[in-house]
C-alpha atoms as a PDB file:
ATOM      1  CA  UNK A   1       3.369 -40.420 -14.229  1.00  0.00           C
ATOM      2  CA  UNK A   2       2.020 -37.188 -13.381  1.00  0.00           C
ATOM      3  CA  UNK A   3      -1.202 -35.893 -15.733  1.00  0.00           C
ATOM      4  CA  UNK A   4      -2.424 -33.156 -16.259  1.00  0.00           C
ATOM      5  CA  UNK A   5      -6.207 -31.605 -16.762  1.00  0.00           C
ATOM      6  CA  UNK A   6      -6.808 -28.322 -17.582  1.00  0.00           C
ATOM      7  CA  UNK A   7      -9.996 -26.476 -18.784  1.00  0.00           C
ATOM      8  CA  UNK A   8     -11.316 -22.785 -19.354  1.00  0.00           C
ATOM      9  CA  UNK A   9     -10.342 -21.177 -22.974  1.00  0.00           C
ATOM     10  CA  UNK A  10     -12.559 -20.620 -25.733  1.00  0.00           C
ATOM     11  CA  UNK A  11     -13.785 -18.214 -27.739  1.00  0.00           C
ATOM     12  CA  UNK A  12     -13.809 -13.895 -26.935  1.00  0.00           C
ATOM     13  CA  UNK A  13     -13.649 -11.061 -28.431  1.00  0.00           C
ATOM     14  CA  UNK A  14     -10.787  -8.318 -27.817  1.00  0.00           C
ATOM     15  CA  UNK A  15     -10.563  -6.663 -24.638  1.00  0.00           C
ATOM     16  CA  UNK A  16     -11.757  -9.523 -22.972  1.00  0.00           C
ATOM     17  CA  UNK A  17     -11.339 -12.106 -20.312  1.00  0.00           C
ATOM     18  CA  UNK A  18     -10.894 -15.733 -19.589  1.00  0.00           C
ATOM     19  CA  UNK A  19      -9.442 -17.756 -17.383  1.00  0.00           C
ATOM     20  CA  UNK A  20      -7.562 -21.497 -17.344  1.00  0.00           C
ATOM     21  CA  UNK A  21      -7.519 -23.883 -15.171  1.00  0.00           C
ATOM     22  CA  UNK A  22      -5.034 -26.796 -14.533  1.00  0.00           C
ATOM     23  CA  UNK A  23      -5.222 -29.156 -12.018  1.00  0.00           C
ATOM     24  CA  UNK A  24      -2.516 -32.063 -11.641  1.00  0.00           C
ATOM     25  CA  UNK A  25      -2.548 -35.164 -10.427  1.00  0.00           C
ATOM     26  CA  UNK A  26       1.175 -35.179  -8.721  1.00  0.00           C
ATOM     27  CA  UNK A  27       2.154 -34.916  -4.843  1.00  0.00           C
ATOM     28  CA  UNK A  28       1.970 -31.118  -3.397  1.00  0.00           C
ATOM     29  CA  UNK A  29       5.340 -31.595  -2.327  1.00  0.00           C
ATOM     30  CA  UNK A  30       7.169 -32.983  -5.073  1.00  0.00           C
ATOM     31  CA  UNK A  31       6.174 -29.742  -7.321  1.00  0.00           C
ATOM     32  CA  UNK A  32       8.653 -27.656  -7.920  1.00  0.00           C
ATOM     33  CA  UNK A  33       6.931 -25.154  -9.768  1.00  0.00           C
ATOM     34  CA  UNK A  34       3.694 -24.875 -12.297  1.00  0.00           C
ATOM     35  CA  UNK A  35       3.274 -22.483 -15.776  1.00  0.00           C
ATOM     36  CA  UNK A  36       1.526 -21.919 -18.452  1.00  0.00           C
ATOM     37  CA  UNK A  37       2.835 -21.762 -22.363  1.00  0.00           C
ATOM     38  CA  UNK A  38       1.428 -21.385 -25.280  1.00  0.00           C
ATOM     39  CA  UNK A  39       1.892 -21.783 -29.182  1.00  0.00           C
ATOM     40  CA  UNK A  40       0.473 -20.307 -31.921  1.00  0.00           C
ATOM     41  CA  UNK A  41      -0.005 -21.651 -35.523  1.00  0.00           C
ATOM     42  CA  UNK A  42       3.361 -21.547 -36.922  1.00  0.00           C
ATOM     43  CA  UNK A  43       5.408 -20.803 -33.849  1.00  0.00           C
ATOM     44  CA  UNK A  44       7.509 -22.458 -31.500  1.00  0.00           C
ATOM     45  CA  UNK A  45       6.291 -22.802 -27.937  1.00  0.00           C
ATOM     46  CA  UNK A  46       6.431 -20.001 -25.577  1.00  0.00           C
ATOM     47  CA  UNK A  47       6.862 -19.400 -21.626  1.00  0.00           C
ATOM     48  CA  UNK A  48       3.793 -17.434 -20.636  1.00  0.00           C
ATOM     49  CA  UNK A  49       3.854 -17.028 -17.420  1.00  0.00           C
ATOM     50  CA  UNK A  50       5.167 -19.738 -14.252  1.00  0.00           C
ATOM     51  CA  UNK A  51       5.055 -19.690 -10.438  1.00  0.00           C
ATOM     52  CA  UNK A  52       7.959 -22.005  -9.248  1.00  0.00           C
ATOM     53  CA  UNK A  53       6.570 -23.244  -5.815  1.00  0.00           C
ATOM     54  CA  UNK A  54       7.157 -20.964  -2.889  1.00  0.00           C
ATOM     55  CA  UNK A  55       8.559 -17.705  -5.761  1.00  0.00           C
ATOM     56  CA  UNK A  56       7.102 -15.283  -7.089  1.00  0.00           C
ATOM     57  CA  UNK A  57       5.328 -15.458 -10.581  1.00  0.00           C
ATOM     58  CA  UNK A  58       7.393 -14.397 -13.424  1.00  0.00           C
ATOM     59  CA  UNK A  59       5.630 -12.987 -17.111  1.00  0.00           C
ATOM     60  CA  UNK A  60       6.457 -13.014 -20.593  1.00  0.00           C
ATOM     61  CA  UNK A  61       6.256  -9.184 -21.156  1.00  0.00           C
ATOM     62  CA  UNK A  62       4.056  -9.541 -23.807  1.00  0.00           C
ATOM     63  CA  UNK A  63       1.299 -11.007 -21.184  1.00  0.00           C
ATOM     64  CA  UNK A  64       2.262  -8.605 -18.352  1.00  0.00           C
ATOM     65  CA  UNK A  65      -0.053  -6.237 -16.710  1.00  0.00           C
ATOM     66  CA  UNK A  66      -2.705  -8.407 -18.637  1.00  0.00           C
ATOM     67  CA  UNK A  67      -2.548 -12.284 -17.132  1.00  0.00           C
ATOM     68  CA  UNK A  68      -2.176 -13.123 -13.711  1.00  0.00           C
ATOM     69  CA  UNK A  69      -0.874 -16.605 -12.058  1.00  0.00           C
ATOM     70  CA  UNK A  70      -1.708 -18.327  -9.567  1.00  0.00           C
ATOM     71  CA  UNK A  71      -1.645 -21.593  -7.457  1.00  0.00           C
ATOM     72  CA  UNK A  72      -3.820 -23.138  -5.015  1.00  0.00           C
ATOM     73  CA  UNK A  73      -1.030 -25.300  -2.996  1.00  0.00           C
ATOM     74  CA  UNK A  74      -3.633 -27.175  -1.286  1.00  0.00           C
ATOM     75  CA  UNK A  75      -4.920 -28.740  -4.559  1.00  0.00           C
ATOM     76  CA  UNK A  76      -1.865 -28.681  -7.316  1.00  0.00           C
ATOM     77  CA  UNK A  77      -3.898 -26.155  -9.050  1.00  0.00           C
ATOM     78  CA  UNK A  78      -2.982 -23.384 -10.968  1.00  0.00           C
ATOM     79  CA  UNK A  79      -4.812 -20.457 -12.680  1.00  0.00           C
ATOM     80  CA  UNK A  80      -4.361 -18.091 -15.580  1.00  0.00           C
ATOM     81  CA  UNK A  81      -6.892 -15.192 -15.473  1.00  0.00           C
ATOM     82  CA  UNK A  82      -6.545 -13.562 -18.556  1.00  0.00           C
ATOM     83  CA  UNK A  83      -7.402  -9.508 -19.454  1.00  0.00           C
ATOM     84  CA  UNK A  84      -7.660  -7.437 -21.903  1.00  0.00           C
ATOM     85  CA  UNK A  85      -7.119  -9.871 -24.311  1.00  0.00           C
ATOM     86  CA  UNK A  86      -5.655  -9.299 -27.981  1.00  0.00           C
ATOM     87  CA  UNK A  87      -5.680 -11.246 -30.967  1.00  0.00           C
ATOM     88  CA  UNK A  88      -2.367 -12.155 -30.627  1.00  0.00           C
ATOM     89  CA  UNK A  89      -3.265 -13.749 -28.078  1.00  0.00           C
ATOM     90  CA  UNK A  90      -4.640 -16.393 -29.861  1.00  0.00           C
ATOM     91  CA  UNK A  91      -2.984 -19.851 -29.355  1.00  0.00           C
ATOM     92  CA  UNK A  92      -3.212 -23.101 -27.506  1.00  0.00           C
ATOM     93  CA  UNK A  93      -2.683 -22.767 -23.939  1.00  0.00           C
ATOM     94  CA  UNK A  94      -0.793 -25.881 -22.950  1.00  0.00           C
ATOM     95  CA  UNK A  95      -0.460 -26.364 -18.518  1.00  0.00           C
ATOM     96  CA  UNK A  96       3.615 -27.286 -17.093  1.00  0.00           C
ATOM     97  CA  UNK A  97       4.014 -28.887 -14.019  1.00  0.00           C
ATOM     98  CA  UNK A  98       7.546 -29.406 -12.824  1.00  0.00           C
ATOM     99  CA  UNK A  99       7.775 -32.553 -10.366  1.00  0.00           C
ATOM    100  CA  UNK A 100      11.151 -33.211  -8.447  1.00  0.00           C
ATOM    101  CA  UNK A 101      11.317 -37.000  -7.634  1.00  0.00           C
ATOM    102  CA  UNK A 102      14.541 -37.583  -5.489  1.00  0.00           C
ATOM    103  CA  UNK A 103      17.294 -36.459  -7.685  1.00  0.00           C
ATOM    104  CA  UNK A 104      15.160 -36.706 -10.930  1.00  0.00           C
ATOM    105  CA  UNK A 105      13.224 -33.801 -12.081  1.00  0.00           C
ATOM    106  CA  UNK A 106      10.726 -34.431 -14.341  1.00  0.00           C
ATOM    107  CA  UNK A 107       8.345 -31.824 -16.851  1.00  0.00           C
ATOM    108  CA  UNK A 108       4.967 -32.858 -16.856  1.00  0.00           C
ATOM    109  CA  UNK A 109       2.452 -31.291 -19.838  1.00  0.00           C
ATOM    110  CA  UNK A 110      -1.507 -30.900 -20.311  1.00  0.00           C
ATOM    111  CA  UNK A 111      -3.679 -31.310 -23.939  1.00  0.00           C
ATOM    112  CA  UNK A 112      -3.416 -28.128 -24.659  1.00  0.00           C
ATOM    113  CA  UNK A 113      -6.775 -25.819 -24.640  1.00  0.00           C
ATOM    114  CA  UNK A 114      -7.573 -23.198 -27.405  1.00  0.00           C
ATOM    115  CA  UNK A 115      -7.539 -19.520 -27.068  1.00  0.00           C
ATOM    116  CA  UNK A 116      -9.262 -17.575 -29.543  1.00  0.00           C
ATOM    117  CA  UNK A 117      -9.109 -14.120 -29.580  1.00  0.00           C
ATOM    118  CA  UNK A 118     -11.245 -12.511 -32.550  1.00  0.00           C
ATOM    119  CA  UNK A 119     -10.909  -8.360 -33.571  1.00  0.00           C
END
């Protein structure tokens, strides 16, 4: 079992910044790859951004030019700095780790952490 802690998020007004944190509690090499989604009242979950381990990152376009991922191998950390922020981009934040165990792969998901972005 692999868990997952994340923190960051909050409350901001547009145009501004936060950033998320997820840290998880899995083997550095057994991670295939972290991300971030989120979901907003009434939606379905959505791909925000994910770094697949040794890749690059890849972006919803709605976030690029605005977040940035990141990982810290060393730890099984990964980052979402957040800019410019809109109200759309209001949501809960939720932190994906993908852990390869032999031939089993397994998704691995945080609480979730609130975004709030007021006008």
């Amino acid at each position: 079992q692999v868990e997952l802690l994340e923190s960051g998020g909050g409350l901001v007004q547009a145009g501004g910044s936060l950033r998320l944190s997820c840290v998880a509690s899995a083997s550095i090499s057994r991670i295939a790859a972290m991300a971030w989604y989120r979901q907003a009242p009434g939606k379905q979950r959505e791909l925000v951004a994910s770094m697949p381990t040794g890749r690059s990152a890849n972006y919803a376009d709605s976030v690029k030019g605005r977040f940035t991922i990141s990982r810290d191998n060393t730890k099984a950390t990964v980052l979402l700095q957040m800019s410019s922020l809109k109200p759309e981009d209001t949501a809960v934040y939720y932190c994906n780790c993908r852990v390869v165990d032999g031939w089993r792969t397994g998704d691995y998901w945080g609480q979730g952490t609130q975004v709030t972005v007021s006008s």
